[in-house]
C-alpha atoms as a PDB file:
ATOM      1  CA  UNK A   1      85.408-222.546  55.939  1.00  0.00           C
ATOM      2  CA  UNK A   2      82.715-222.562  58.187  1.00  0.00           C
ATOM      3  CA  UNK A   3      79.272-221.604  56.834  1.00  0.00           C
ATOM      4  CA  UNK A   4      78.456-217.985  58.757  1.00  0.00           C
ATOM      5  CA  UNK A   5      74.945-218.221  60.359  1.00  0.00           C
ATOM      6  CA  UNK A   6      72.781-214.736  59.819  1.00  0.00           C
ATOM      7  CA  UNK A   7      71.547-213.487  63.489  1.00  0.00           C
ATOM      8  CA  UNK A   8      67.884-214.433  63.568  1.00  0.00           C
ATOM      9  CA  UNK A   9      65.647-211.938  62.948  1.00  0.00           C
ATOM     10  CA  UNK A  10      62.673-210.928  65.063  1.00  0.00           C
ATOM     11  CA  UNK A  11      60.948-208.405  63.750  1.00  0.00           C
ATOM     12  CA  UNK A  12      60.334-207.298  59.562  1.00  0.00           C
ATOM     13  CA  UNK A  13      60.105-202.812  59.134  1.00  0.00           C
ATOM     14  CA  UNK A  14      58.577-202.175  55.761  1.00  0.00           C
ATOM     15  CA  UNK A  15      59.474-199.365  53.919  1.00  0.00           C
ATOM     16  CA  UNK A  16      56.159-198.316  52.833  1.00  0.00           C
ATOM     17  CA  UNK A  17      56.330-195.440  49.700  1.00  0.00           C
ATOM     18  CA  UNK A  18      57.693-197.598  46.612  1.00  0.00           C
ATOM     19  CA  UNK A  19      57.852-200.742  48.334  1.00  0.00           C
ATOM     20  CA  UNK A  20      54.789-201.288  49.263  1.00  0.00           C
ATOM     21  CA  UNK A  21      52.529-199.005  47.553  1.00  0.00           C
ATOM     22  CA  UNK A  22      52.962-197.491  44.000  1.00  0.00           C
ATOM     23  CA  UNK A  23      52.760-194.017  44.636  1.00  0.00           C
ATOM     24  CA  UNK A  24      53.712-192.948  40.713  1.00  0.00           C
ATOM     25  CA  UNK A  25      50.458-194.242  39.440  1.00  0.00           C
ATOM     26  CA  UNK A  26      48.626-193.550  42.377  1.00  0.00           C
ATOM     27  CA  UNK A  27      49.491-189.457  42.427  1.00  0.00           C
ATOM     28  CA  UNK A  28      49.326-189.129  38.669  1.00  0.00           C
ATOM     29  CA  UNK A  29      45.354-190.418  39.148  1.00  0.00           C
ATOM     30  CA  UNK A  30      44.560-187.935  41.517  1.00  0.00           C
ATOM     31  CA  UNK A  31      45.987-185.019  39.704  1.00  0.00           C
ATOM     32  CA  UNK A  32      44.569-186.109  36.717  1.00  0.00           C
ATOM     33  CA  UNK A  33      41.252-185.871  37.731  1.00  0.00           C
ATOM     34  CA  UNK A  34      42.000-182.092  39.833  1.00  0.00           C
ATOM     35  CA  UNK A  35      43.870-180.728  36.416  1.00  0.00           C
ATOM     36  CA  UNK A  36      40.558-182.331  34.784  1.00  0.00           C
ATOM     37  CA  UNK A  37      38.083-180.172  36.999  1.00  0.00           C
ATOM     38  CA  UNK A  38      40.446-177.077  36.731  1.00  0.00           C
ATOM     39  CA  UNK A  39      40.516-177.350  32.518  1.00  0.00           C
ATOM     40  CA  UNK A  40      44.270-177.473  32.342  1.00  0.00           C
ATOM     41  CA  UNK A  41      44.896-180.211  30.049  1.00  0.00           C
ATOM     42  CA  UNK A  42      48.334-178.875  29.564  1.00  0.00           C
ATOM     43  CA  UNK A  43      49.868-180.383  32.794  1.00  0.00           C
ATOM     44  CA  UNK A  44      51.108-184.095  31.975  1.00  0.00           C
ATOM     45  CA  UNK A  45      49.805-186.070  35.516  1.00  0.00           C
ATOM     46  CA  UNK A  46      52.887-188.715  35.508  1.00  0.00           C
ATOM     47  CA  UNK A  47      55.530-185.598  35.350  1.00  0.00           C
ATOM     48  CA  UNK A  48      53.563-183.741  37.944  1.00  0.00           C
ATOM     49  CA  UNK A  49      53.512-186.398  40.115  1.00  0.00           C
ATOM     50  CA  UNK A  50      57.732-187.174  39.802  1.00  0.00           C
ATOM     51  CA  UNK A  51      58.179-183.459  40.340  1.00  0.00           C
ATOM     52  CA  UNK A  52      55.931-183.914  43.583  1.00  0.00           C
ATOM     53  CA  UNK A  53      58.247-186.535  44.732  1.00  0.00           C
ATOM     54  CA  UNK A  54      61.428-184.368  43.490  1.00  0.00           C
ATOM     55  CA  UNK A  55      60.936-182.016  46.015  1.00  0.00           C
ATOM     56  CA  UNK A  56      60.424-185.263  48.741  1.00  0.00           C
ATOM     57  CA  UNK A  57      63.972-184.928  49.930  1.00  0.00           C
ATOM     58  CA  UNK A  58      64.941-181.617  49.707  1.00  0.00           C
ATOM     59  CA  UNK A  59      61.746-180.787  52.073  1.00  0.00           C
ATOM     60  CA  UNK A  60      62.818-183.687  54.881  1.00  0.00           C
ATOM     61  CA  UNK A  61      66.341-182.391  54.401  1.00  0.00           C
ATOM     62  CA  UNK A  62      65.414-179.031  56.406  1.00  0.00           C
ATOM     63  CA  UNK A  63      64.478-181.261  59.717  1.00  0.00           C
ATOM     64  CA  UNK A  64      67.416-183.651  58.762  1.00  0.00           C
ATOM     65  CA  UNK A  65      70.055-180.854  59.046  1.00  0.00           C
ATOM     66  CA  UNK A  66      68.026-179.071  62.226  1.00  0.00           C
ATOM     67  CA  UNK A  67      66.975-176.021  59.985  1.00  0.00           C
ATOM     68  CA  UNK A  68      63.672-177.206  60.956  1.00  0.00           C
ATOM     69  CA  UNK A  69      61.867-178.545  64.096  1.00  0.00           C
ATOM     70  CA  UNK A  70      60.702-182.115  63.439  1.00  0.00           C
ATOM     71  CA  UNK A  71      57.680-181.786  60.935  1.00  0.00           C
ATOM     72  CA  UNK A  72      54.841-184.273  59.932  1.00  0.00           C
ATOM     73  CA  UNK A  73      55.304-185.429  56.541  1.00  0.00           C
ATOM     74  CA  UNK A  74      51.577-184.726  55.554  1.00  0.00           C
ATOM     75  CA  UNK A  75      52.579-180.938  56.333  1.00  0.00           C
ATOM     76  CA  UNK A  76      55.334-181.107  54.042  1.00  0.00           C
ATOM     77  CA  UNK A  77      53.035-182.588  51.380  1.00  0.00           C
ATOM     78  CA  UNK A  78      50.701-179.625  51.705  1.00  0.00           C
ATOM     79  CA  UNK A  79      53.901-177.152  51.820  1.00  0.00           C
ATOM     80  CA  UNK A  80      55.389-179.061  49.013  1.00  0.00           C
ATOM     81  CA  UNK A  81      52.378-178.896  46.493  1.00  0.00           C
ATOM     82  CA  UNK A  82      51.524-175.158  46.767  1.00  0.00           C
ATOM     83  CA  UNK A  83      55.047-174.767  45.179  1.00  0.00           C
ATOM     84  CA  UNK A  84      54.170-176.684  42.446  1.00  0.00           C
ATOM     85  CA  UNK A  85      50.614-175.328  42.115  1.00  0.00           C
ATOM     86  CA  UNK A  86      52.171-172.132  42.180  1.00  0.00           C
ATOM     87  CA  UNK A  87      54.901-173.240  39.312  1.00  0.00           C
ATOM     88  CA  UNK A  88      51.655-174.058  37.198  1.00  0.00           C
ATOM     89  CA  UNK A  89      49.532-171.265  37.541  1.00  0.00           C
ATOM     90  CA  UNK A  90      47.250-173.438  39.364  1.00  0.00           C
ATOM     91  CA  UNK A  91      44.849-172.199  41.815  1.00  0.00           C
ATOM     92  CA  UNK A  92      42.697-174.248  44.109  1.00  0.00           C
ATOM     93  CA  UNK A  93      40.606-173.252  47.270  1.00  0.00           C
ATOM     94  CA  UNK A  94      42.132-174.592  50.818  1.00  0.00           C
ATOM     95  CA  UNK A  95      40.302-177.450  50.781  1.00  0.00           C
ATOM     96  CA  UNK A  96      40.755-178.846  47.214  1.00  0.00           C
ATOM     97  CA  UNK A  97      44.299-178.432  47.789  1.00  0.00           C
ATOM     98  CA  UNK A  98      43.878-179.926  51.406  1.00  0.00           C
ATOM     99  CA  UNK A  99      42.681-183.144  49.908  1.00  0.00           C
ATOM    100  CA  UNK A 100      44.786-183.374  46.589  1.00  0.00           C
ATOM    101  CA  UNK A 101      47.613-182.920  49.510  1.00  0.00           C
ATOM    102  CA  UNK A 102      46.027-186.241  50.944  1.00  0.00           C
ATOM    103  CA  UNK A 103      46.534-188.016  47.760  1.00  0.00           C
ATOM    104  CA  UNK A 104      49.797-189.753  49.618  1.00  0.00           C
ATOM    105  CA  UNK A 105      47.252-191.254  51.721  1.00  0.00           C
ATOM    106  CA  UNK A 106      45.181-192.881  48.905  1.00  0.00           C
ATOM    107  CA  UNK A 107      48.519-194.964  47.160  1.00  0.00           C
ATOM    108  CA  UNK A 108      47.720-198.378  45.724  1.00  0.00           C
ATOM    109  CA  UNK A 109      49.377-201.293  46.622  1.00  0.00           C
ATOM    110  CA  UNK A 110      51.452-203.221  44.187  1.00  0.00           C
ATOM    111  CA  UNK A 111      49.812-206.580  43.440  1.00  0.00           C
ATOM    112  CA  UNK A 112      51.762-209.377  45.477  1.00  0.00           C
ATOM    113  CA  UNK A 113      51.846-206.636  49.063  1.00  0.00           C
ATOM    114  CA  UNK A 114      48.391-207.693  50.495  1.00  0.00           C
ATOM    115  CA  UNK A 115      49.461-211.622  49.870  1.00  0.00           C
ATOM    116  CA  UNK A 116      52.744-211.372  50.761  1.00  0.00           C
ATOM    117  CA  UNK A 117      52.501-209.131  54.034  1.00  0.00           C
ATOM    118  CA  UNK A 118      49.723-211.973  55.311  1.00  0.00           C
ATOM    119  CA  UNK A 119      52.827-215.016  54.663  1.00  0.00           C
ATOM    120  CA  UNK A 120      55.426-213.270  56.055  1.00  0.00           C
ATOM    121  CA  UNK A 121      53.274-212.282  59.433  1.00  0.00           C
ATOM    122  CA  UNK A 122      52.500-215.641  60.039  1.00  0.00           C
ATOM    123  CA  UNK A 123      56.035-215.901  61.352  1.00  0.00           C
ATOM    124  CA  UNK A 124      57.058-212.589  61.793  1.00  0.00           C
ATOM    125  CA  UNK A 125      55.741-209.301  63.464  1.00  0.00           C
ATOM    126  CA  UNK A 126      55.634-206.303  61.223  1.00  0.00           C
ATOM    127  CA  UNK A 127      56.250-202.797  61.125  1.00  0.00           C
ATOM    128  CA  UNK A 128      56.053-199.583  59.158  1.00  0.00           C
ATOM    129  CA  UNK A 129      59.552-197.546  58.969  1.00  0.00           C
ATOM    130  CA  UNK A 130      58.586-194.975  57.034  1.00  0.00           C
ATOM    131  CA  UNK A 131      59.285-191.599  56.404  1.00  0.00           C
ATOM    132  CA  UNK A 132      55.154-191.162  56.397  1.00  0.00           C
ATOM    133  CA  UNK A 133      53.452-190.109  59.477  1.00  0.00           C
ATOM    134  CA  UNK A 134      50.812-192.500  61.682  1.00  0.00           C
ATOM    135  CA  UNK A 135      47.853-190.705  59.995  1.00  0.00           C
ATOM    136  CA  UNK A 136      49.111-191.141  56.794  1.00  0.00           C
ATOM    137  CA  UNK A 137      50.601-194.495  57.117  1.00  0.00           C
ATOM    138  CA  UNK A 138      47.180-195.780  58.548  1.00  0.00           C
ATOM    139  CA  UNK A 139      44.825-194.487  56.008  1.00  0.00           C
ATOM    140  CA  UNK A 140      46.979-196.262  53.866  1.00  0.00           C
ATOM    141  CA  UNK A 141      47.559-199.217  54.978  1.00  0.00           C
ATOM    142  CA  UNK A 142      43.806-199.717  55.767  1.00  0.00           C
ATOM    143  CA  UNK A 143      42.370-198.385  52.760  1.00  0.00           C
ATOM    144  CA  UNK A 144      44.769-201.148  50.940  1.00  0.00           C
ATOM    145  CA  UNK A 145      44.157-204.025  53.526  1.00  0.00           C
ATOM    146  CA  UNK A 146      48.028-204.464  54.601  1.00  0.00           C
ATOM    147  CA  UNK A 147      47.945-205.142  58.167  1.00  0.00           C
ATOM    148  CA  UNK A 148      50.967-204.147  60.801  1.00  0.00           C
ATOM    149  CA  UNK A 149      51.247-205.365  64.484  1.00  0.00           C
ATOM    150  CA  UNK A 150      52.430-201.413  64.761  1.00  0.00           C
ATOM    151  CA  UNK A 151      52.454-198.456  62.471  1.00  0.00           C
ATOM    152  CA  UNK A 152      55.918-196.935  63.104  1.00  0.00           C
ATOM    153  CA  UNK A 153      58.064-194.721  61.355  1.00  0.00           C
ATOM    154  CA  UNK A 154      58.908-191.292  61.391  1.00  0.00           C
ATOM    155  CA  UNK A 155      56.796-189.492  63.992  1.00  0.00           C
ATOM    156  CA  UNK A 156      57.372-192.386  66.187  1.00  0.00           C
ATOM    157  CA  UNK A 157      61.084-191.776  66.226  1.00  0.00           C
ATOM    158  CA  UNK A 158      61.120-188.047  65.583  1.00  0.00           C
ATOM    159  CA  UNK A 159      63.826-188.584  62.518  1.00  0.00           C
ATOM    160  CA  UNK A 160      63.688-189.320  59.149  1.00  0.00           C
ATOM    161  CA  UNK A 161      65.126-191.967  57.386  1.00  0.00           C
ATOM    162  CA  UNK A 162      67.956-192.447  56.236  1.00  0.00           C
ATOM    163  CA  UNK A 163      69.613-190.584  59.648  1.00  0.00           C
ATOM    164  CA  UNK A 164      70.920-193.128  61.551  1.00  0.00           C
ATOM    165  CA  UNK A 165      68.029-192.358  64.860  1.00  0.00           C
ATOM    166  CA  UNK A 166      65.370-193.358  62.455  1.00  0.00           C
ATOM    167  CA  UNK A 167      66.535-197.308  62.324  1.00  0.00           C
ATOM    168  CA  UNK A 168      68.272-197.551  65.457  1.00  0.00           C
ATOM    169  CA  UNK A 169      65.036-195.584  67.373  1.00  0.00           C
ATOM    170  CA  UNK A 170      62.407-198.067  65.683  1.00  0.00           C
ATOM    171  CA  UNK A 171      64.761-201.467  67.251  1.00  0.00           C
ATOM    172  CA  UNK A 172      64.941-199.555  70.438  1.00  0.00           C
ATOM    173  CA  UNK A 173      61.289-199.263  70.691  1.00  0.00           C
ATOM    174  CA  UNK A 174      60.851-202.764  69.246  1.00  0.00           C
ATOM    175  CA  UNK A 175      63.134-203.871  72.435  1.00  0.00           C
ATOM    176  CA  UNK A 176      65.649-205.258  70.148  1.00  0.00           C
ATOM    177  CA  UNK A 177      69.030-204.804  68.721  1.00  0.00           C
ATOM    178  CA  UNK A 178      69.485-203.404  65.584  1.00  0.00           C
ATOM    179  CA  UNK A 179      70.754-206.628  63.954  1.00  0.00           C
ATOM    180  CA  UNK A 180      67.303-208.308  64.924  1.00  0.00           C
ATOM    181  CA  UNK A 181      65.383-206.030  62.262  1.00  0.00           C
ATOM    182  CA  UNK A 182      65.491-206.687  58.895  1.00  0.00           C
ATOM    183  CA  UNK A 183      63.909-203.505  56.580  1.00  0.00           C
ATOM    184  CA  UNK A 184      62.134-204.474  54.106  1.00  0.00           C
ATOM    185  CA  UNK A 185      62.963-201.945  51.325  1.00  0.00           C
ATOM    186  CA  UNK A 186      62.681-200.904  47.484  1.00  0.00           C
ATOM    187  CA  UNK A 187      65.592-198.689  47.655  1.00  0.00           C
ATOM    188  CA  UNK A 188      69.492-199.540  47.898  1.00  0.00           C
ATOM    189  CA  UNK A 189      69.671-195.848  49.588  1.00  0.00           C
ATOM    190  CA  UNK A 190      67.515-197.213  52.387  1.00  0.00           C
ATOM    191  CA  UNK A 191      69.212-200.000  52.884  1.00  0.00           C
ATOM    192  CA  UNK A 192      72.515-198.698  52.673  1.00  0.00           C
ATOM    193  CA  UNK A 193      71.780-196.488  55.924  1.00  0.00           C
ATOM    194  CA  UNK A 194      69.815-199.287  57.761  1.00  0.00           C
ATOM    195  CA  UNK A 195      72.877-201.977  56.690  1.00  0.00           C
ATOM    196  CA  UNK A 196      75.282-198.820  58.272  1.00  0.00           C
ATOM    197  CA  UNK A 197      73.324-199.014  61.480  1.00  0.00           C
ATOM    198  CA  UNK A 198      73.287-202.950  61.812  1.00  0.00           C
ATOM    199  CA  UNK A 199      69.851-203.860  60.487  1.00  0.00           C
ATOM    200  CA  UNK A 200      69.638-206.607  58.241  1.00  0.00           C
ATOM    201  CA  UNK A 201      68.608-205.939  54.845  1.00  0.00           C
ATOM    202  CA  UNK A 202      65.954-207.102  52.459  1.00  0.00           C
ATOM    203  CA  UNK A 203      65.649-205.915  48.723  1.00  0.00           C
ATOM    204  CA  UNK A 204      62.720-205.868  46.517  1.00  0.00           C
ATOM    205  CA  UNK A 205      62.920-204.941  43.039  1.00  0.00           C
ATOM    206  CA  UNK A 206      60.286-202.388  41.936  1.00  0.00           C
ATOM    207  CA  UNK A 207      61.340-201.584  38.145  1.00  0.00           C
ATOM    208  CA  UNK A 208      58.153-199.515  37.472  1.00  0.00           C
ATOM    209  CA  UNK A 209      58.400-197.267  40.669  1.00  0.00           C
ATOM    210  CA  UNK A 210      59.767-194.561  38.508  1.00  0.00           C
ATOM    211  CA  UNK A 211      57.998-195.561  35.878  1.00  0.00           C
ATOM    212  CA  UNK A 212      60.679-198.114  34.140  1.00  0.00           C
ATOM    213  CA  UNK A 213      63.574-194.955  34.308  1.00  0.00           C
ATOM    214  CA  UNK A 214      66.929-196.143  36.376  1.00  0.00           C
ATOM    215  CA  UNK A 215      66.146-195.745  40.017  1.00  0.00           C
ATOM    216  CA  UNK A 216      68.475-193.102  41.174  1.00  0.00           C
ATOM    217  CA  UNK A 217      70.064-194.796  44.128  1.00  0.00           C
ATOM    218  CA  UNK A 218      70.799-197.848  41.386  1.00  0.00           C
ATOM    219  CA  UNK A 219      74.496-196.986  41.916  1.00  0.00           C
ATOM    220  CA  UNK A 220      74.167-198.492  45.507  1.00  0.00           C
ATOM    221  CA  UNK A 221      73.364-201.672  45.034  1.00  0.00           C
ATOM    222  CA  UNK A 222      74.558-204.053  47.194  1.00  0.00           C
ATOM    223  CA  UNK A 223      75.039-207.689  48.154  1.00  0.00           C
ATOM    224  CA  UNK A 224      71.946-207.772  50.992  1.00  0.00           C
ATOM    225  CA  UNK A 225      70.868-210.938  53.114  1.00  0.00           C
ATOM    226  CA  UNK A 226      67.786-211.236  50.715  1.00  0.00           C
ATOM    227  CA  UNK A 227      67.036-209.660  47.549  1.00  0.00           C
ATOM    228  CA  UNK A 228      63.410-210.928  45.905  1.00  0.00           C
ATOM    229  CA  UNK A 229      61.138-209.571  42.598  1.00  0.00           C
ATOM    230  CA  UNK A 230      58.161-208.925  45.516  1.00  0.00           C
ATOM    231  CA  UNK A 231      56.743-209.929  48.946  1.00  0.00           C
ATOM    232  CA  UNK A 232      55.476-213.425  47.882  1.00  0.00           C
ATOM    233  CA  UNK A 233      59.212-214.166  46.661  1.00  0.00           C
ATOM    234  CA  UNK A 234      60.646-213.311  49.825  1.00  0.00           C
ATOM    235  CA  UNK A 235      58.330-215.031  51.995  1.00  0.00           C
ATOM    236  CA  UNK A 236      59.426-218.119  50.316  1.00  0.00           C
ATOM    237  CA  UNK A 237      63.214-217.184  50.315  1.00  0.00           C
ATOM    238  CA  UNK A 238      62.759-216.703  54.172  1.00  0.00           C
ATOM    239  CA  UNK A 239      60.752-219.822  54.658  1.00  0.00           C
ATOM    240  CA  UNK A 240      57.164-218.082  55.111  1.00  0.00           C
END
């Protein structure tokens, strides 16, 4: 049979939280060092910071389902961690909490992003898709050096991902058709939706994300265009 040519791609959308940046280790530092100035050594930082992204979905799932009017995601940060500071006894002033809610802007990269993100641009324009607003995304993505030819994602499109508006909104604004992004992503859940909508796929492994535990969207797994252990690894696989 005839060898079935991929539709060329013209533009890369990076997933940003657990793709691109380790936000595990990243959260569990900052609340380390707040539980450190508040004397409650009783709070484990790692746990804190997977209950912090437990309630993630549940929070995005109010504007999902149009409970909600569309909502920045550094707002639900905020909303999200006085329910846990309240689950803890915990009680800091408005603008401790203000800025331990702007942790999610202060994430870490994982080691090959930086490197990676500079191969794969020297072919390709990039993008954020992200569920992370501009302000967020940018503080990030400057603070780690990662540079975009646009910071995209959910504020852009008014939808978060994985609703089928958030993909196809980002290739409409891109100019392009759905099958002419790839997303770049860490999570089979992600790509699922984005495969759904006609975007090519790309996978990269991130065993640690959840600190070496079984990703929860493992069950998903799929057979995507590429699949690669980090950014350098696909930029090679892609011809970067």
């Amino acid at each position: 049979m005839p060898e079935v040519k991929m539709p060329a791609i013209k533009v890369l959308a990076f997933d940003v939280f657990g793709t691109l940046v380790d936000w595990r280790i990243s959260i569990a530092r900052e609340a380390a060092a707040v539980f450190a100035r508040a004397g409650r050594d009783d709070i484990d930082p790692a746990g804190f910071a997977d209950a912090w992204r437990g309630l993630y979905q549940p929070a995005m799932e109010a504007v999902r389902s149009g409970k909600r009017a569309f909502t920045r995601l550094d707002v639900l940060n905020r909303e999200t961690l006085d329910i846990l500071l309240a689950r803890h006894n915990l009680v800091l002033d408005d603008a401790a909490a203000a800025e331990f809610a702007f942790a999610w802007r202060r994430l870490d990269p994982w080691p090959d992003v930086v490197a990676g993100l500079v191969r794969l641009r020297g072919r390709y324009p990039l993008v954020t898709l992200s569920n992370g607003n501009i302000a967020l995304t940018m503080e990030i993505a400057r603070r780690s050096g990662m540079v975009f030819d646009a910071i995209l994602g959910a504020e852009a499109v008014q939808a978060f991902k994985p609703t089928p508006e958030s993909y196809l909104r980002t290739a409409d604004l891109l100019g392009i058709a759905p099958h002419e992004l790839c997303l770049v992503a860490a999570h089979h859940s992600d790509l699922s939706a984005a495969r759904a909508c006609g975007l090519q796929c790309a996978y990269i492994d991130r065993p640690m994300e959840y600190g070496g535990a079984k990703a929860p969207d493992a069950h998903m797994a799929q057979d995507w265009e590429w699949s690669a252990g980090s950014l350098v690894e696909l930029a090679e696989a892609i011809g970067c």
